[in-house]
PDB file of N, CA and C in Angstrom:
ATOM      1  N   UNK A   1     -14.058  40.966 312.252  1.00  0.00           N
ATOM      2  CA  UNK A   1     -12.685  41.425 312.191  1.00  0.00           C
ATOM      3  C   UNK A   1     -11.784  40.350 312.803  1.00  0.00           C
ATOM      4  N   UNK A   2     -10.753  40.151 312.095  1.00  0.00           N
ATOM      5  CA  UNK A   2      -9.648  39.017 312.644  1.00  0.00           C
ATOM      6  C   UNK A   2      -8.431  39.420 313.125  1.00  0.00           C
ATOM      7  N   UNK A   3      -7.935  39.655 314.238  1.00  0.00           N
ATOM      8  CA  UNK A   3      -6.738  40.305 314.617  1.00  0.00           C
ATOM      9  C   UNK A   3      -5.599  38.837 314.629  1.00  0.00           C
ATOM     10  N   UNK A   4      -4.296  39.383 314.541  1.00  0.00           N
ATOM     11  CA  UNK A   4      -3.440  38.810 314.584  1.00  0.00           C
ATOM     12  C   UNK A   4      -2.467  39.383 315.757  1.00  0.00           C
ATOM     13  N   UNK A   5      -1.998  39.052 316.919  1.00  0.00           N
ATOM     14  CA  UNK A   5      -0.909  39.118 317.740  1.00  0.00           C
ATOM     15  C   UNK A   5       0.253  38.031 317.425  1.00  0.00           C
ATOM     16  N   UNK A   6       1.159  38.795 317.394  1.00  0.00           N
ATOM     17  CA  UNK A   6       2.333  38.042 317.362  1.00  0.00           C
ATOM     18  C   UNK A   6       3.113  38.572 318.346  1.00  0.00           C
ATOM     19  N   UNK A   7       4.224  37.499 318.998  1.00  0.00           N
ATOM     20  CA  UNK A   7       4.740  37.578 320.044  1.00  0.00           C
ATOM     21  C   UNK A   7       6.425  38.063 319.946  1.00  0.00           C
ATOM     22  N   UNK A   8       7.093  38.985 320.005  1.00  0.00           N
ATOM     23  CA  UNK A   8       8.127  39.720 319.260  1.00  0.00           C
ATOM     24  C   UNK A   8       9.509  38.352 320.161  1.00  0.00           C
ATOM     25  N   UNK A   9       8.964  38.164 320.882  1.00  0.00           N
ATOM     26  CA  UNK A   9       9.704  37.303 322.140  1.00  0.00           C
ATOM     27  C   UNK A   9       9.804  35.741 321.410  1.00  0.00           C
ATOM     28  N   UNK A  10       8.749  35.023 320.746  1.00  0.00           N
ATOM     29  CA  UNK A  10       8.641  34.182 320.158  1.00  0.00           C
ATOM     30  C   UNK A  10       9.009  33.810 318.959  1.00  0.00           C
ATOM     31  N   UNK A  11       8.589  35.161 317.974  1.00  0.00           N
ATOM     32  CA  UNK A  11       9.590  35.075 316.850  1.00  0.00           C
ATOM     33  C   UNK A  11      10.793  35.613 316.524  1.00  0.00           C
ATOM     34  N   UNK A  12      11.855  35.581 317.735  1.00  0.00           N
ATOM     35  CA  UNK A  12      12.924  36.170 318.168  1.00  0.00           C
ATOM     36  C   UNK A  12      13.693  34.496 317.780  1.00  0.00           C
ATOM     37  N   UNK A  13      12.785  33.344 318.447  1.00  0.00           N
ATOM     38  CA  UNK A  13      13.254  32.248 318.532  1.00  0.00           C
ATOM     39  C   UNK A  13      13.428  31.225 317.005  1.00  0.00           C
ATOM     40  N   UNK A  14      12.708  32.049 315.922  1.00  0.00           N
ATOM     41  CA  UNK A  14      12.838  30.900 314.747  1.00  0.00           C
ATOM     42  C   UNK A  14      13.700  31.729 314.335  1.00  0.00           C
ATOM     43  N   UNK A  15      14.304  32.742 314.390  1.00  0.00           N
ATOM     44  CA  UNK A  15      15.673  33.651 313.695  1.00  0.00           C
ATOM     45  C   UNK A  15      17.080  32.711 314.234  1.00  0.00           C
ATOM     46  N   UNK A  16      17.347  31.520 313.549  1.00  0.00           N
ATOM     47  CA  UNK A  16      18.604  30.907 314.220  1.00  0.00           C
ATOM     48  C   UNK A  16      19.756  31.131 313.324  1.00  0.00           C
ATOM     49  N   UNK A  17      19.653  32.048 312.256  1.00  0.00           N
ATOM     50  CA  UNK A  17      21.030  33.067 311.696  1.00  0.00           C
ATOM     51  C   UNK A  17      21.150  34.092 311.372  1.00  0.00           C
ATOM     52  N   UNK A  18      22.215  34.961 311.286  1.00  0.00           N
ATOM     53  CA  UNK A  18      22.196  36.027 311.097  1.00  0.00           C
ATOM     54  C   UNK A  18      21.315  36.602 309.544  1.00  0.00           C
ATOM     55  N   UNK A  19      21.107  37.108 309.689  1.00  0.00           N
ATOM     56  CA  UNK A  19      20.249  38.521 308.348  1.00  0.00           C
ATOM     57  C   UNK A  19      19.197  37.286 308.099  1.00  0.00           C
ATOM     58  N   UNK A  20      18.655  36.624 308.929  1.00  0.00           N
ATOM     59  CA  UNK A  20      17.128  35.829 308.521  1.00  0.00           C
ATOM     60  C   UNK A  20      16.119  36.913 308.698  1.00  0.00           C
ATOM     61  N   UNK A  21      15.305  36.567 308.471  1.00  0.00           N
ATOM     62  CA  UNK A  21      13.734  37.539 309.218  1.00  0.00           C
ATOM     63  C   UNK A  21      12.625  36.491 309.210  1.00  0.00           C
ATOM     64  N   UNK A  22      11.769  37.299 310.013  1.00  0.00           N
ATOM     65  CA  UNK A  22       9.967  36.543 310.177  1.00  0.00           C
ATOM     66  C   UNK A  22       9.444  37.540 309.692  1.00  0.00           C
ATOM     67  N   UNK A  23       8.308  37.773 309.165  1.00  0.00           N
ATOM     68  CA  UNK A  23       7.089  38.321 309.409  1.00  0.00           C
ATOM     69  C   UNK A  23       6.324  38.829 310.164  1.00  0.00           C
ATOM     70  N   UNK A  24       6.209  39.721 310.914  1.00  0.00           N
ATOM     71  CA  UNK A  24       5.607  39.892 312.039  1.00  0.00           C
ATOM     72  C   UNK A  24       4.105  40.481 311.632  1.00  0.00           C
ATOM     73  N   UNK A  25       4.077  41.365 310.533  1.00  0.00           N
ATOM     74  CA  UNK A  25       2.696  41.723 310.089  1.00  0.00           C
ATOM     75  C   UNK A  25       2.741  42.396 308.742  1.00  0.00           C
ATOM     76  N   UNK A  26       1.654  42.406 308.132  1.00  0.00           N
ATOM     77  CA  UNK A  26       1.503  43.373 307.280  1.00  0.00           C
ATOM     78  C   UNK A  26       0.876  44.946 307.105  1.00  0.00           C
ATOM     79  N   UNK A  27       0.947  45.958 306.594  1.00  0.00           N
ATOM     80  CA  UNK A  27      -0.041  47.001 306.615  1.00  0.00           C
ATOM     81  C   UNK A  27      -0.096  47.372 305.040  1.00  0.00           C
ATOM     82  N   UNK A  28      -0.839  46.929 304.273  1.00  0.00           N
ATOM     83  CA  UNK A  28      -1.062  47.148 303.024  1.00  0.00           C
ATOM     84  C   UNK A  28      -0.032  46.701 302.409  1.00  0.00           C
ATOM     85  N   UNK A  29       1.067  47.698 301.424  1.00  0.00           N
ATOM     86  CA  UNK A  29       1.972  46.871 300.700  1.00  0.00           C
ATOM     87  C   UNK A  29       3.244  46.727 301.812  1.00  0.00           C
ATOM     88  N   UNK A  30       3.297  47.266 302.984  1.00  0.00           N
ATOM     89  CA  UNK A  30       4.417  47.490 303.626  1.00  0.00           C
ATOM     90  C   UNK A  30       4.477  46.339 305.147  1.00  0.00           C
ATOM     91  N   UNK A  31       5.328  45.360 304.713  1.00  0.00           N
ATOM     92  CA  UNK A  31       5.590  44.276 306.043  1.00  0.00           C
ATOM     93  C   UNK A  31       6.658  44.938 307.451  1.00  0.00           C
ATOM     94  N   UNK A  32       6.060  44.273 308.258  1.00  0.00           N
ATOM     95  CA  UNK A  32       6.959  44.768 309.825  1.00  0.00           C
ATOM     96  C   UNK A  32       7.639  43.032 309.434  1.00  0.00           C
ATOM     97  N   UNK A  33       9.300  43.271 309.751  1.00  0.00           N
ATOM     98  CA  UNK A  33      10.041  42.180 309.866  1.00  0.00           C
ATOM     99  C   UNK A  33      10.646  41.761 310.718  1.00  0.00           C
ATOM    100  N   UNK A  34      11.208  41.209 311.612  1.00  0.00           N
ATOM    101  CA  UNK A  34      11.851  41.514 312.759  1.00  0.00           C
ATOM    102  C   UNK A  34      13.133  40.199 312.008  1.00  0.00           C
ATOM    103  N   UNK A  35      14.288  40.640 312.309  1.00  0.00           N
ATOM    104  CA  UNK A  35      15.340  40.069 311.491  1.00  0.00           C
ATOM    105  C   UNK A  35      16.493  40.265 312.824  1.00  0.00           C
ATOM    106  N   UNK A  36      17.288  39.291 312.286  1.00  0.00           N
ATOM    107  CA  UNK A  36      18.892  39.370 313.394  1.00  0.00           C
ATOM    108  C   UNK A  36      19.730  39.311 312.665  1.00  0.00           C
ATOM    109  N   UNK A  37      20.621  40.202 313.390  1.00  0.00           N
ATOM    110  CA  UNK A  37      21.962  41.041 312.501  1.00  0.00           C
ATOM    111  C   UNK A  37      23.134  40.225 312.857  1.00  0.00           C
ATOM    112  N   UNK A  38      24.176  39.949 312.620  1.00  0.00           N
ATOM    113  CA  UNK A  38      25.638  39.785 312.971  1.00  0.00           C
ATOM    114  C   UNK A  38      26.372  39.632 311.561  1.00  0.00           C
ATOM    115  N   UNK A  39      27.598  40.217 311.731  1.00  0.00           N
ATOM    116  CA  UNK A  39      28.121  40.043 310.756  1.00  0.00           C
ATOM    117  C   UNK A  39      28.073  41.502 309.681  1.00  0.00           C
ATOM    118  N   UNK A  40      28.330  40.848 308.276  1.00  0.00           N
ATOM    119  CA  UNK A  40      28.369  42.288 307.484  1.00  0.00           C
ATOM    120  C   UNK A  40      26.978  41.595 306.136  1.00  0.00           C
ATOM    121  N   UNK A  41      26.466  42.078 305.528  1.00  0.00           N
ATOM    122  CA  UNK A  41      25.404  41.819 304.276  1.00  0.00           C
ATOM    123  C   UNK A  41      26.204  42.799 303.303  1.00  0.00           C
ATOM    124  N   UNK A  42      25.996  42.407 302.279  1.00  0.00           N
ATOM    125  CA  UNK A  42      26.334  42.740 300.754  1.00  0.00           C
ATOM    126  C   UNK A  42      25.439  44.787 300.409  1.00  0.00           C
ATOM    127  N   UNK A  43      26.239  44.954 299.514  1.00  0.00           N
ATOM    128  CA  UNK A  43      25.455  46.434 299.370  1.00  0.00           C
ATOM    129  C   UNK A  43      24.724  46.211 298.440  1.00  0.00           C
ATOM    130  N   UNK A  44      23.640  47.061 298.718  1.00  0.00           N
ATOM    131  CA  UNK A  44      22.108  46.516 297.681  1.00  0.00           C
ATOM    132  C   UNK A  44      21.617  48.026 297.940  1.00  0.00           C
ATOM    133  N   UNK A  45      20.934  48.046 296.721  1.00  0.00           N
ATOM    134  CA  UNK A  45      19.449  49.362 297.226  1.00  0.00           C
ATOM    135  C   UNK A  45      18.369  48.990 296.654  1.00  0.00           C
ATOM    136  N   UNK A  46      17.261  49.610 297.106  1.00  0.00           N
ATOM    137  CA  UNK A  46      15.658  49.179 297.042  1.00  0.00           C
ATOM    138  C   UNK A  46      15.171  50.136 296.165  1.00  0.00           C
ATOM    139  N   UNK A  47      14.064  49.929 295.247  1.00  0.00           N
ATOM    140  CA  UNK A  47      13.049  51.211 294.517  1.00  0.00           C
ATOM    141  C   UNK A  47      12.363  51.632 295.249  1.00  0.00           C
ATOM    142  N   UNK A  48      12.369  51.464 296.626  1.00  0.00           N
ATOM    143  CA  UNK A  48      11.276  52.300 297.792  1.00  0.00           C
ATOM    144  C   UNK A  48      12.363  52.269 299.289  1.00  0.00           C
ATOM    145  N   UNK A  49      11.650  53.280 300.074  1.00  0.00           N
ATOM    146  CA  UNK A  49      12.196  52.805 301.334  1.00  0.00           C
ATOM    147  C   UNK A  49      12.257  52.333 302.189  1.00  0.00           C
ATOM    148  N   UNK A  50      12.881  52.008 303.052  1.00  0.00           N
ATOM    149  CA  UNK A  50      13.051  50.852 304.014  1.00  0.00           C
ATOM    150  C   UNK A  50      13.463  51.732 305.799  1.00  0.00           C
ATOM    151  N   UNK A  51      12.776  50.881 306.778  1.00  0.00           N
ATOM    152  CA  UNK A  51      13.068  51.524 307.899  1.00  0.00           C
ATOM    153  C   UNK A  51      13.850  51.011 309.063  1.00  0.00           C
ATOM    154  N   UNK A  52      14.780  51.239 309.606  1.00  0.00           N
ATOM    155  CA  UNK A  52      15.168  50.133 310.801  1.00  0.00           C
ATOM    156  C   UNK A  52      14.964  50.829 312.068  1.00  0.00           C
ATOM    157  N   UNK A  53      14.239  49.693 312.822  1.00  0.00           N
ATOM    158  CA  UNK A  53      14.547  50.266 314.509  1.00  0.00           C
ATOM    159  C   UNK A  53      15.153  49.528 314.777  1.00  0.00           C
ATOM    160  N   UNK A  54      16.169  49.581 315.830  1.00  0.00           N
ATOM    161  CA  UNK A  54      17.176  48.538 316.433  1.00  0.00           C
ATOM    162  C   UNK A  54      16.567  48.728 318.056  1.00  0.00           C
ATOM    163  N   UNK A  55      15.842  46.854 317.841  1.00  0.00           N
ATOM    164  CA  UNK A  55      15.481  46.748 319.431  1.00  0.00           C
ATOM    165  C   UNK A  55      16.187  47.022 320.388  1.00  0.00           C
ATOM    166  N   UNK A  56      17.717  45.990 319.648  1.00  0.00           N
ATOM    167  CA  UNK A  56      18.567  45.368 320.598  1.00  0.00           C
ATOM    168  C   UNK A  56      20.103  45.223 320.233  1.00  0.00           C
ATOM    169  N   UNK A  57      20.678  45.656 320.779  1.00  0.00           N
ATOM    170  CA  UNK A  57      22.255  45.619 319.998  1.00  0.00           C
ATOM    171  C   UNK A  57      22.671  47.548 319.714  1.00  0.00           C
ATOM    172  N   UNK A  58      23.146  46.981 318.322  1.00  0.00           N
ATOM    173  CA  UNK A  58      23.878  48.268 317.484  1.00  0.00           C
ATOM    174  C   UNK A  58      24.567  47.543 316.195  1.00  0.00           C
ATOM    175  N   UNK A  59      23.591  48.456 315.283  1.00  0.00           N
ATOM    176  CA  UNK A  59      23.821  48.311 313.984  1.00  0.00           C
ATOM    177  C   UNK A  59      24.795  49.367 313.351  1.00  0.00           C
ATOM    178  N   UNK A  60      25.612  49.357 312.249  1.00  0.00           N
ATOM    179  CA  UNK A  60      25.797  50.236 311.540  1.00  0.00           C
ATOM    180  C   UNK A  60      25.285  50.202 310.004  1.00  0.00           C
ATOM    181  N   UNK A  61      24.746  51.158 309.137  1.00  0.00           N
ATOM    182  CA  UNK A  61      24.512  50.754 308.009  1.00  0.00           C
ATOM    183  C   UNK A  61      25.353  51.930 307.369  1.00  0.00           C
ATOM    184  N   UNK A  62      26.045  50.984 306.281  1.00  0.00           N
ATOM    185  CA  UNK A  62      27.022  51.830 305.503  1.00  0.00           C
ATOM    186  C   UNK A  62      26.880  52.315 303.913  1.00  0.00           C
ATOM    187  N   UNK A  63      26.877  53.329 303.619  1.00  0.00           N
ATOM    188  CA  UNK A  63      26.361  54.129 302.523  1.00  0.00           C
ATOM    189  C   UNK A  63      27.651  53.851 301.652  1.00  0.00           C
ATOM    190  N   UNK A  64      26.921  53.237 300.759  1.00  0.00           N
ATOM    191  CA  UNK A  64      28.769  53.097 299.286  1.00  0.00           C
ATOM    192  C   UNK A  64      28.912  54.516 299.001  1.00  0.00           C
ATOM    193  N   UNK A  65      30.223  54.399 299.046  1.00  0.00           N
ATOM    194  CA  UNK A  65      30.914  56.023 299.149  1.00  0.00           C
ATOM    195  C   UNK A  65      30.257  56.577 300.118  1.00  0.00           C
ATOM    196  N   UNK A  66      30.171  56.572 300.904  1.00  0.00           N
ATOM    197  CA  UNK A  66      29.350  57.685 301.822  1.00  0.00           C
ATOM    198  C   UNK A  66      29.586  57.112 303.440  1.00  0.00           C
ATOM    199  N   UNK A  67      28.968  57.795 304.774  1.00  0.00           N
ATOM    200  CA  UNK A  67      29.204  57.604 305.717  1.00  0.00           C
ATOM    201  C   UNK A  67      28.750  56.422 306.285  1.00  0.00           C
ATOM    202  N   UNK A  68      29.026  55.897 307.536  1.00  0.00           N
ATOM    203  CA  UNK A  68      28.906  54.949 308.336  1.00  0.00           C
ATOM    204  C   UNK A  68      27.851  55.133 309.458  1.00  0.00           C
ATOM    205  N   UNK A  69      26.557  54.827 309.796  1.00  0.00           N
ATOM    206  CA  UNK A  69      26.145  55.655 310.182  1.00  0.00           C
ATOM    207  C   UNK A  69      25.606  54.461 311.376  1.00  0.00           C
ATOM    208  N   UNK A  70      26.186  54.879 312.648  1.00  0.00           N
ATOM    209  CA  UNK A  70      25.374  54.140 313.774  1.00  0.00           C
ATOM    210  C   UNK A  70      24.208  53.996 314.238  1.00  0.00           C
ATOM    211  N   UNK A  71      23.662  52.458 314.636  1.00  0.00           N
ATOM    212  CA  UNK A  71      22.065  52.512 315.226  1.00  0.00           C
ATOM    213  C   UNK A  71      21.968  51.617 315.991  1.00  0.00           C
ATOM    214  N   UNK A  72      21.790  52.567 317.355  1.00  0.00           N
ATOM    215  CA  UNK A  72      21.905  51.786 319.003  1.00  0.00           C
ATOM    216  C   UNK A  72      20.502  51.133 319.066  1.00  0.00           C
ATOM    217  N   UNK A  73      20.373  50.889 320.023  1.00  0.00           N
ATOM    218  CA  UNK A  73      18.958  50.237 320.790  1.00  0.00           C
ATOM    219  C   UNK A  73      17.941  51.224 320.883  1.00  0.00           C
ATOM    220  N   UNK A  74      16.778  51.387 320.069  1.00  0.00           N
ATOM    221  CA  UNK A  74      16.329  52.548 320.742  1.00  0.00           C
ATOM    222  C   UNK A  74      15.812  53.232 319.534  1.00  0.00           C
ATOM    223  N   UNK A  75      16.812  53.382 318.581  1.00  0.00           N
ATOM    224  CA  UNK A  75      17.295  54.287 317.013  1.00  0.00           C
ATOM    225  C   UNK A  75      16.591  54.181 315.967  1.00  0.00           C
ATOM    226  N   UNK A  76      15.918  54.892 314.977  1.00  0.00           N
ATOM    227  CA  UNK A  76      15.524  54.524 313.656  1.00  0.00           C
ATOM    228  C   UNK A  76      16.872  55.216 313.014  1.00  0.00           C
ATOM    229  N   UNK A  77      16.631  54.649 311.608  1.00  0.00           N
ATOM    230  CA  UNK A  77      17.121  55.217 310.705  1.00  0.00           C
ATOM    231  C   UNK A  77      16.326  54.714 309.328  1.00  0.00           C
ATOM    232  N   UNK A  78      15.473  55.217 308.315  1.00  0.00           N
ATOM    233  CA  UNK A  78      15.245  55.255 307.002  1.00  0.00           C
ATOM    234  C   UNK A  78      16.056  55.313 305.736  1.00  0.00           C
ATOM    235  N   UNK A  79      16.315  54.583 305.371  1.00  0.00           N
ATOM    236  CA  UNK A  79      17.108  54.360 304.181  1.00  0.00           C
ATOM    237  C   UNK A  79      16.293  54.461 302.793  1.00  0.00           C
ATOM    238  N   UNK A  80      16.953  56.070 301.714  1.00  0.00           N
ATOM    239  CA  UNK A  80      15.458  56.380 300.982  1.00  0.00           C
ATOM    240  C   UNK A  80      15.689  55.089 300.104  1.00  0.00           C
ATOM    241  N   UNK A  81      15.031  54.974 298.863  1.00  0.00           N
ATOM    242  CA  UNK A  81      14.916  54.573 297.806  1.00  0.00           C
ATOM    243  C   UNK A  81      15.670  55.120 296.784  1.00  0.00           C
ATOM    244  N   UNK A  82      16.650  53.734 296.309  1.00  0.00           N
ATOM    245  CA  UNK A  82      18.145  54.289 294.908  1.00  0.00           C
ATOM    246  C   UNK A  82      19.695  54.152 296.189  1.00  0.00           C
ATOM    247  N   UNK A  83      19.471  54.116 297.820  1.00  0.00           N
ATOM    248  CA  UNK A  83      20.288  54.466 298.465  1.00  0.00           C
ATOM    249  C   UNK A  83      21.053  53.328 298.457  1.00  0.00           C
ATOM    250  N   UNK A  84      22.159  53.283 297.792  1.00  0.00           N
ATOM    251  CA  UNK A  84      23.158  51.619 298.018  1.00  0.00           C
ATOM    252  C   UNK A  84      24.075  51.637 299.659  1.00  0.00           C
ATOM    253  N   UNK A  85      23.393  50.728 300.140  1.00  0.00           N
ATOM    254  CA  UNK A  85      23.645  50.559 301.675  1.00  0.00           C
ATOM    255  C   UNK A  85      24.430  49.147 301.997  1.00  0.00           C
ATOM    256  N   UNK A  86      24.842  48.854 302.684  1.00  0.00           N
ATOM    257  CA  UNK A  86      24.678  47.310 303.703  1.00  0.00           C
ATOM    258  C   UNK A  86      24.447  47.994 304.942  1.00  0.00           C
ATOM    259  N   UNK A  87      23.681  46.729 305.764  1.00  0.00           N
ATOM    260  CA  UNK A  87      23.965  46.632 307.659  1.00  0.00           C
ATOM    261  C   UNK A  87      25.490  46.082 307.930  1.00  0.00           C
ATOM    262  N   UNK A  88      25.206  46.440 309.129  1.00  0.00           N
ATOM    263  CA  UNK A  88      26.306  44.938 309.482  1.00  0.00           C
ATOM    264  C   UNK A  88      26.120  45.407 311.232  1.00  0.00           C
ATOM    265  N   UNK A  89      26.672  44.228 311.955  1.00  0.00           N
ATOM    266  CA  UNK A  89      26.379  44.137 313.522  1.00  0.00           C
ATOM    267  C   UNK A  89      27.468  43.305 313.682  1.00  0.00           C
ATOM    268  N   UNK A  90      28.701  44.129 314.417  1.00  0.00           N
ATOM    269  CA  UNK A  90      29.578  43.611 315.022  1.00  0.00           C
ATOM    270  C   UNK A  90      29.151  42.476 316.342  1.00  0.00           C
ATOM    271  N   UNK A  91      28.091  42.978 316.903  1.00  0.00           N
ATOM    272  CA  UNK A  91      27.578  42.074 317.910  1.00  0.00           C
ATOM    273  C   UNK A  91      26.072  41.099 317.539  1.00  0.00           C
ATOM    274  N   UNK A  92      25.597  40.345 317.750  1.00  0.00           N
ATOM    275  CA  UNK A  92      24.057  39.968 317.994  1.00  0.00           C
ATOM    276  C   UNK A  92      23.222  41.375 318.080  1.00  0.00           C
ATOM    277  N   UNK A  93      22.735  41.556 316.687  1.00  0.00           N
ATOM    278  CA  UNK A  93      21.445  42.221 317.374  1.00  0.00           C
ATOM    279  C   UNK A  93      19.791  41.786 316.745  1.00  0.00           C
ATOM    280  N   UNK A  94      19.081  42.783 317.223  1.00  0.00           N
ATOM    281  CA  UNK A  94      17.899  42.584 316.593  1.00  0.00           C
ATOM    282  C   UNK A  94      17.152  43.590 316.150  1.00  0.00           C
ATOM    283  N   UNK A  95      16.957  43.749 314.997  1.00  0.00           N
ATOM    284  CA  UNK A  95      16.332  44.638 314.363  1.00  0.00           C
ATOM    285  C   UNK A  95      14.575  44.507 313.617  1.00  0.00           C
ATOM    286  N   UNK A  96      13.983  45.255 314.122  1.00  0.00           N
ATOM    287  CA  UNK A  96      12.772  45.462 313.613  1.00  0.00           C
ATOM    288  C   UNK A  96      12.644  46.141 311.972  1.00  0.00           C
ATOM    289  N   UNK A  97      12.409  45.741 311.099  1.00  0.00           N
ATOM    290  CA  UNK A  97      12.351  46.633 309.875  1.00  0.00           C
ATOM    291  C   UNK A  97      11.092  47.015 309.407  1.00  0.00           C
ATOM    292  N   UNK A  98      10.972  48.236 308.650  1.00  0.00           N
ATOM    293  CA  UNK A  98       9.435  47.817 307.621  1.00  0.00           C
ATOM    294  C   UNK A  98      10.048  48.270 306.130  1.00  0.00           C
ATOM    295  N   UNK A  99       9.853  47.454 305.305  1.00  0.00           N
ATOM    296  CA  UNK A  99       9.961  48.017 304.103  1.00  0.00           C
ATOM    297  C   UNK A  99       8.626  47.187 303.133  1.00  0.00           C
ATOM    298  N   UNK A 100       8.770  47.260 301.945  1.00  0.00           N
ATOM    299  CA  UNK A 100       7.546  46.853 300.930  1.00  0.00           C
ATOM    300  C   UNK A 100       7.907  45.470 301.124  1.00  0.00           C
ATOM    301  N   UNK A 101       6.939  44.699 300.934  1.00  0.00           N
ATOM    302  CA  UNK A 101       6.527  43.440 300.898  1.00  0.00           C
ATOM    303  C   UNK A 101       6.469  42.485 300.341  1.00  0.00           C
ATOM    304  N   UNK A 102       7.673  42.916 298.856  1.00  0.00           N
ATOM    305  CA  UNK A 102       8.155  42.226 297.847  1.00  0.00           C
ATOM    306  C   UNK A 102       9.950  43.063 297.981  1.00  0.00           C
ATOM    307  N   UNK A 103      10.251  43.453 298.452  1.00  0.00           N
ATOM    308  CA  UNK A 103      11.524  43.796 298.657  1.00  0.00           C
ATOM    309  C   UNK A 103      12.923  42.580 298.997  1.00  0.00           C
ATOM    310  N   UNK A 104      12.545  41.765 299.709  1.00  0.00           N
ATOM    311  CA  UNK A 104      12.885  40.432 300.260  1.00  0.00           C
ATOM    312  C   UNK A 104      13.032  39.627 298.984  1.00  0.00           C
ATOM    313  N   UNK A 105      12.243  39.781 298.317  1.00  0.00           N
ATOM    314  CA  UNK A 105      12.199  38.920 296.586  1.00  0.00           C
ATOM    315  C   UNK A 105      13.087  39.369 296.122  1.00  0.00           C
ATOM    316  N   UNK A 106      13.623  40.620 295.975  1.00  0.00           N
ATOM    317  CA  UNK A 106      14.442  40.995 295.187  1.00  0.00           C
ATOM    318  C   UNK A 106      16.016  40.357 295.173  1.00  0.00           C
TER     319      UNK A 106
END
């Protein structure tokens, strides 16, 4: 068996712009990402869903036509599949995601 540790502290450090991500692992079709927020991203939706924890900061992700929905330090929020969203992070943050593992391609 081959384990992989990765260091959440370390790949905090190759994220040098906003909405980049690393890799942190895989679990079948579904990747853990750890990504940094600032700023606003474009509205998009996925054919599956997607998850955010917010390590660090405060995110909002905003639903076209629909509400604004805050996510402190601490917070998940799941975004289903068909849901047209953006993030955005008035401040630096850092967000952990998992979604499918070809989603990023899109």
């Amino acid at each position: 068996m081959s384990a992989r540790k990765m260091s959440i502290a370390e790949a905090r450090e190759l994220l040098t712009e906003p909405f980049t991500h690393t890799v942190l692992g895989q679990v079948d079709d579904y990747c853990a990402y750890l990504s940094r927020f600032l700023g606003t991203y474009k509205f998009h939706e996925h054919a599956q869903d997607e998850m955010y924890v917010v390590l660090e900061g405060e995110i909002f992700i905003d639903y076209y036509d629909g509400p604004s929905v805050p996510v402190r330090t601490g917070d998940t929020l799941v975004v289903r599949a068909g849901e047209r969203h953006r993030s955005r992070a008035e401040e630096e943050s850092l967000v952990l995601m998992f979604k499918a593992a070809h989603l990023f391609a899109e």
